[in-house]
C-alpha atoms as a PDB file:
ATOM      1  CA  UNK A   1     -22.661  14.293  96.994  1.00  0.00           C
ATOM      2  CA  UNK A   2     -22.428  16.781 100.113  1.00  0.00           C
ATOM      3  CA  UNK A   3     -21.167  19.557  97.615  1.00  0.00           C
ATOM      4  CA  UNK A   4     -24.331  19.181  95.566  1.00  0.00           C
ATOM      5  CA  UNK A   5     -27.126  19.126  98.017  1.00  0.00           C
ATOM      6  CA  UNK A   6     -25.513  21.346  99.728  1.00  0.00           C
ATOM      7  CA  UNK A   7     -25.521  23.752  96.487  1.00  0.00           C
ATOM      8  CA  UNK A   8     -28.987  22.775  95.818  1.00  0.00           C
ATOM      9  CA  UNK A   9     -30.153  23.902  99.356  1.00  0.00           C
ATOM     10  CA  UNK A  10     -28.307  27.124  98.952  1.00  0.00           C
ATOM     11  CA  UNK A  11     -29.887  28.252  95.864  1.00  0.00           C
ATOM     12  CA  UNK A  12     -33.561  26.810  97.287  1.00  0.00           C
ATOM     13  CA  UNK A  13     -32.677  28.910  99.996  1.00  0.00           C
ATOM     14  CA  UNK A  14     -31.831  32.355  98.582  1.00  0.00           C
ATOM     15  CA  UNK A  15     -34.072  32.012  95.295  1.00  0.00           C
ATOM     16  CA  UNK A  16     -37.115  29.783  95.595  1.00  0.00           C
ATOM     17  CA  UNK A  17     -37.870  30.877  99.470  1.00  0.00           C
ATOM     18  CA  UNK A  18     -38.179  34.313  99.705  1.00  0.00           C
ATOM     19  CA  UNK A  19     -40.526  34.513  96.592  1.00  0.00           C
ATOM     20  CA  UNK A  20     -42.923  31.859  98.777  1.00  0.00           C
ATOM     21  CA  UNK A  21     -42.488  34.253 101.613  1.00  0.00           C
ATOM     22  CA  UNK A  22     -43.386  37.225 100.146  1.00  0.00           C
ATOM     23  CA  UNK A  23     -46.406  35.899  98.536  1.00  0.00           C
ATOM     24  CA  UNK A  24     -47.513  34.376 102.071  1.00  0.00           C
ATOM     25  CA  UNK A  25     -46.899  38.104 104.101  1.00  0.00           C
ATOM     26  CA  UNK A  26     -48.589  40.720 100.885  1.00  0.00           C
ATOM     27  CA  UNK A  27     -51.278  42.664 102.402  1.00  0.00           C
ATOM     28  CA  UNK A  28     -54.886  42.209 100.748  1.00  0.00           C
ATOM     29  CA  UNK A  29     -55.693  44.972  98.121  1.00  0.00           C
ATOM     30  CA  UNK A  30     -57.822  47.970  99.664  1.00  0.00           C
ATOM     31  CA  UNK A  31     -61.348  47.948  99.147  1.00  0.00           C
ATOM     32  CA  UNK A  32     -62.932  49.968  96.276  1.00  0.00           C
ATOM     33  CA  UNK A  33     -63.579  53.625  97.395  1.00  0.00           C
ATOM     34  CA  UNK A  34     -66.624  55.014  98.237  1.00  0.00           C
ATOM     35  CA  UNK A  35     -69.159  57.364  96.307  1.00  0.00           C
ATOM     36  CA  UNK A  36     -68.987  60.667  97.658  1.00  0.00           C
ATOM     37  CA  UNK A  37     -72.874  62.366  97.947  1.00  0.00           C
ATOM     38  CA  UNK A  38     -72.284  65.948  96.068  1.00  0.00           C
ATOM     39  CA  UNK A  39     -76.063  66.143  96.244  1.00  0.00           C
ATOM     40  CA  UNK A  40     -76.888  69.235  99.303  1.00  0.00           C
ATOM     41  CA  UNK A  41     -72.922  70.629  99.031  1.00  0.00           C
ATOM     42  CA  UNK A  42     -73.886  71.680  95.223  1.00  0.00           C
ATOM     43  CA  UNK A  43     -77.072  73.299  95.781  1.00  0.00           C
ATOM     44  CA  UNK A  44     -75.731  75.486  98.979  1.00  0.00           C
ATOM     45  CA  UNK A  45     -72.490  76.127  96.741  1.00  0.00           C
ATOM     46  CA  UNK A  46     -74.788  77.271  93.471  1.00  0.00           C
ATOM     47  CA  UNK A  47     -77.289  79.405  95.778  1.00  0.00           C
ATOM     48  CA  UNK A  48     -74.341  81.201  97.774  1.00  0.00           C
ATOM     49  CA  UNK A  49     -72.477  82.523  93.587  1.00  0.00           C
ATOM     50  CA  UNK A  50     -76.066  82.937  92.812  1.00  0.00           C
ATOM     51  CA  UNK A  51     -76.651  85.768  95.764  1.00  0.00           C
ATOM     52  CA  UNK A  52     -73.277  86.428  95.208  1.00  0.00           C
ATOM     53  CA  UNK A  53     -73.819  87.282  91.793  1.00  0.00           C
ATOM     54  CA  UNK A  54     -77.426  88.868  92.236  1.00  0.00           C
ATOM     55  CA  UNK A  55     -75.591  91.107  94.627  1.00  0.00           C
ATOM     56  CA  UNK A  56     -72.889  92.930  92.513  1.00  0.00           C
ATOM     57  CA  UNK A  57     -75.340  92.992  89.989  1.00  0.00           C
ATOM     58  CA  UNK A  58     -77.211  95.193  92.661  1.00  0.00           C
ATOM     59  CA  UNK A  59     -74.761  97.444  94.027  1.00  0.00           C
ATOM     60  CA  UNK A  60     -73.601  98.097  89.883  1.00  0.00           C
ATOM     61  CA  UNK A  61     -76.600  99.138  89.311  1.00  0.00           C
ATOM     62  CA  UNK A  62     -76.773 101.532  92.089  1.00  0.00           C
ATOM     63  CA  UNK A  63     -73.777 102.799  91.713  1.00  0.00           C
ATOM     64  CA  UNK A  64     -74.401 103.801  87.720  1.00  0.00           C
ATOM     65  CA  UNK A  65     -77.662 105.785  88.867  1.00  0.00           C
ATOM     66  CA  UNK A  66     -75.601 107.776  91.011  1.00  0.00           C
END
């Protein structure tokens, strides 16, 4: 009778316990991430290639009527 509960304790002990455990200590899932605004980054990034462009366009142009 010792032999058996003591067998029965042992494999309680090394299988059924440390799955309770780890479900008791898992960390909460991280929230959902956050919209990023692209709303004033876009318009300064679209204005700057747009002098840029407007620019070589420009100094082409002066260059050919040289």
């Amino acid at each position: 009778m010792k032999k058996t509960l003591l067998a029965i304790v042992l494999v309680f002990t090394l299988l059924v316990l440390p799955i309770l455990v780890n479900e008791a200590s898992a960390q909460p899932p991280p929230p959902p991430p956050q919209d990023i605004p692209i709303d004033g980054g876009l318009f300064l990034l679209i204005a700057a290639g747009a002098t840029y462009g407007a620019r070589k366009l420009y100094k082409q142009q002066k260059e050919e009527k040289s």
